[in-house]
C-alpha atoms as a PDB file:
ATOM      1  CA  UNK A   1       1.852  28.371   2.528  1.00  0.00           C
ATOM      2  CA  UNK A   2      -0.434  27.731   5.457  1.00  0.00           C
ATOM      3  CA  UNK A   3       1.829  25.698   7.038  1.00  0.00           C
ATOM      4  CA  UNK A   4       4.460  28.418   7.572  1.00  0.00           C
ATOM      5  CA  UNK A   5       1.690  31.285   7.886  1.00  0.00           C
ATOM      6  CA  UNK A   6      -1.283  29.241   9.298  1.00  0.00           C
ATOM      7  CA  UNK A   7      -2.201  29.604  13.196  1.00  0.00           C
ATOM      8  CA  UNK A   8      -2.277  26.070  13.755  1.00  0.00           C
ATOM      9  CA  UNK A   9       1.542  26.265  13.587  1.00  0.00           C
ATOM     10  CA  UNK A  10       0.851  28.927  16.567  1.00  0.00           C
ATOM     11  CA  UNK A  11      -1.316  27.353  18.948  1.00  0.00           C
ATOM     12  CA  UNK A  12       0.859  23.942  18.716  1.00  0.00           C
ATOM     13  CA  UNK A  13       3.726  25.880  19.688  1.00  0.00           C
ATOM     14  CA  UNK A  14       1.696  28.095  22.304  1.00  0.00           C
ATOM     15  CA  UNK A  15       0.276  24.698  23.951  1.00  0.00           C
ATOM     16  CA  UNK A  16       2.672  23.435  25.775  1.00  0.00           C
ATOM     17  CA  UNK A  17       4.067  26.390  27.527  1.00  0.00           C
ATOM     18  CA  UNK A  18       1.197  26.512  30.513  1.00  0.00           C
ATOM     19  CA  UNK A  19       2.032  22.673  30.883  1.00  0.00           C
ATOM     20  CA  UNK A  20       5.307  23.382  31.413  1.00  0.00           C
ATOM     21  CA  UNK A  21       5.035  26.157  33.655  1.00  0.00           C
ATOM     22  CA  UNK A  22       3.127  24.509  36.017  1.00  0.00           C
ATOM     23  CA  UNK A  23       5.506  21.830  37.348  1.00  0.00           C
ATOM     24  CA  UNK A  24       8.300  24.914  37.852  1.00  0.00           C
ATOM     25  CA  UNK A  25       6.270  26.242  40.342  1.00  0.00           C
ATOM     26  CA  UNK A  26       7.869  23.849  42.431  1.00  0.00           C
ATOM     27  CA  UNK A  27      11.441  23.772  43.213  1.00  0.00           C
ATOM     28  CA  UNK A  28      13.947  20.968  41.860  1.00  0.00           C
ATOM     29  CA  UNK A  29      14.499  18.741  45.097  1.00  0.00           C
ATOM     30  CA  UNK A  30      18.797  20.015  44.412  1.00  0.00           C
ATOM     31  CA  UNK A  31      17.902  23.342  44.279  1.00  0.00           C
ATOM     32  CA  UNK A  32      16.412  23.620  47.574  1.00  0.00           C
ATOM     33  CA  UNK A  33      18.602  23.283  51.560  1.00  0.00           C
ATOM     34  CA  UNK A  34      21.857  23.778  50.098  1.00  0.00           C
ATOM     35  CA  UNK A  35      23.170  24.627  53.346  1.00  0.00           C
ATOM     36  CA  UNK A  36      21.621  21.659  55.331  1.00  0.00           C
ATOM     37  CA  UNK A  37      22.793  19.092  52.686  1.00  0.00           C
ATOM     38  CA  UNK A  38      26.745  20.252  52.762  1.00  0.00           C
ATOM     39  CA  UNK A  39      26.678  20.180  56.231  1.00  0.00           C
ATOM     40  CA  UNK A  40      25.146  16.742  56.556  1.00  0.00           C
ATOM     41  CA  UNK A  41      27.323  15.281  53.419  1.00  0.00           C
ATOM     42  CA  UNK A  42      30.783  17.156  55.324  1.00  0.00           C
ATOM     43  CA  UNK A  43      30.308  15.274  58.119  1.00  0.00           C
ATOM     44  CA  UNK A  44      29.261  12.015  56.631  1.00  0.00           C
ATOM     45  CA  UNK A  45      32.400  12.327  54.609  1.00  0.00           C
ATOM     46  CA  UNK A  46      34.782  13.348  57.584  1.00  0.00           C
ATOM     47  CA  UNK A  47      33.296  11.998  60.669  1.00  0.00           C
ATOM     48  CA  UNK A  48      36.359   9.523  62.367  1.00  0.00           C
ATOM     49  CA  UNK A  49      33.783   7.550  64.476  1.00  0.00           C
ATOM     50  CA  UNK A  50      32.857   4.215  63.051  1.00  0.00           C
ATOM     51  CA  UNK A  51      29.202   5.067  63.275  1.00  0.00           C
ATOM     52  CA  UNK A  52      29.118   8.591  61.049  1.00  0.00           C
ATOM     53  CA  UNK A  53      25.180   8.120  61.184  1.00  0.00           C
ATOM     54  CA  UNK A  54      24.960   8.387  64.441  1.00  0.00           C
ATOM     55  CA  UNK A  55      27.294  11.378  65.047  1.00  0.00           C
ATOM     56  CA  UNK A  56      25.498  13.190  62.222  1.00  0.00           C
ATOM     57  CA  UNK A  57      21.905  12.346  63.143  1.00  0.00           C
ATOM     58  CA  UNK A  58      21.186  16.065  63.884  1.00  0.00           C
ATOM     59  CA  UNK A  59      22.406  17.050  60.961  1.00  0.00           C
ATOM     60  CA  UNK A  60      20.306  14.403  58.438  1.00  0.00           C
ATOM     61  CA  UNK A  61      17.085  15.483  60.578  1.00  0.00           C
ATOM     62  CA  UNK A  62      17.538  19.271  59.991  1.00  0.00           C
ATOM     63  CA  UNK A  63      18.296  18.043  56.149  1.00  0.00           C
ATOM     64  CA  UNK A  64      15.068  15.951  56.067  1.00  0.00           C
ATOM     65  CA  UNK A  65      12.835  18.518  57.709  1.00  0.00           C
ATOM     66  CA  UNK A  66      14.031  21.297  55.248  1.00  0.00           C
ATOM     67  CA  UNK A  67      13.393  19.097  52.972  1.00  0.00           C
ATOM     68  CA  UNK A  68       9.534  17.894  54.200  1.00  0.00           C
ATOM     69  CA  UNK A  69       8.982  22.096  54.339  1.00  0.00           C
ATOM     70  CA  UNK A  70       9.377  21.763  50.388  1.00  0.00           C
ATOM     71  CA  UNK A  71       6.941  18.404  49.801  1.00  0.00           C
ATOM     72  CA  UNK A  72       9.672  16.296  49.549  1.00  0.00           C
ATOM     73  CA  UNK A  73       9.771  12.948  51.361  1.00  0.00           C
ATOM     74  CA  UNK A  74      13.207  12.152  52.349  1.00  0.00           C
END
């Protein structure tokens, strides 16, 4: 009967939740510049140049540095 009534059963199952709730502090890296990365990907996709990098380079930079203002390294 302790093992359905005991505490240890408790404090297993109560462990892990601060571990988990630590890494959600931060956001997902697709969670986070929505915005920037459909604008970037629309014009990757539909750019008629031959060079779409190029023509979207403003673009990719705003992406990356929304990105860098969330710790992510893009």
């Amino acid at each position: 009967m302790s093992l359905l009534f005991g505490s240890s059963n408790t404090e297993k199952a109560a462990a892990p939740a601060p571990a988990e709730s630590a890494p959600a502090e931060k956001p997902k890296p697709c969670c986070v510049c929505k915005t920037e990365k459909t604008a970037r990907d629309d014009c990757m996709l539909f750019s008629k140049t031959d060079d779409p990098t190029q023509e979207c380079k403003p673009l990719i930079e705003q992406y990356k540095a929304c990105m860098a203002g969330y710790g992510f390294k893009v």
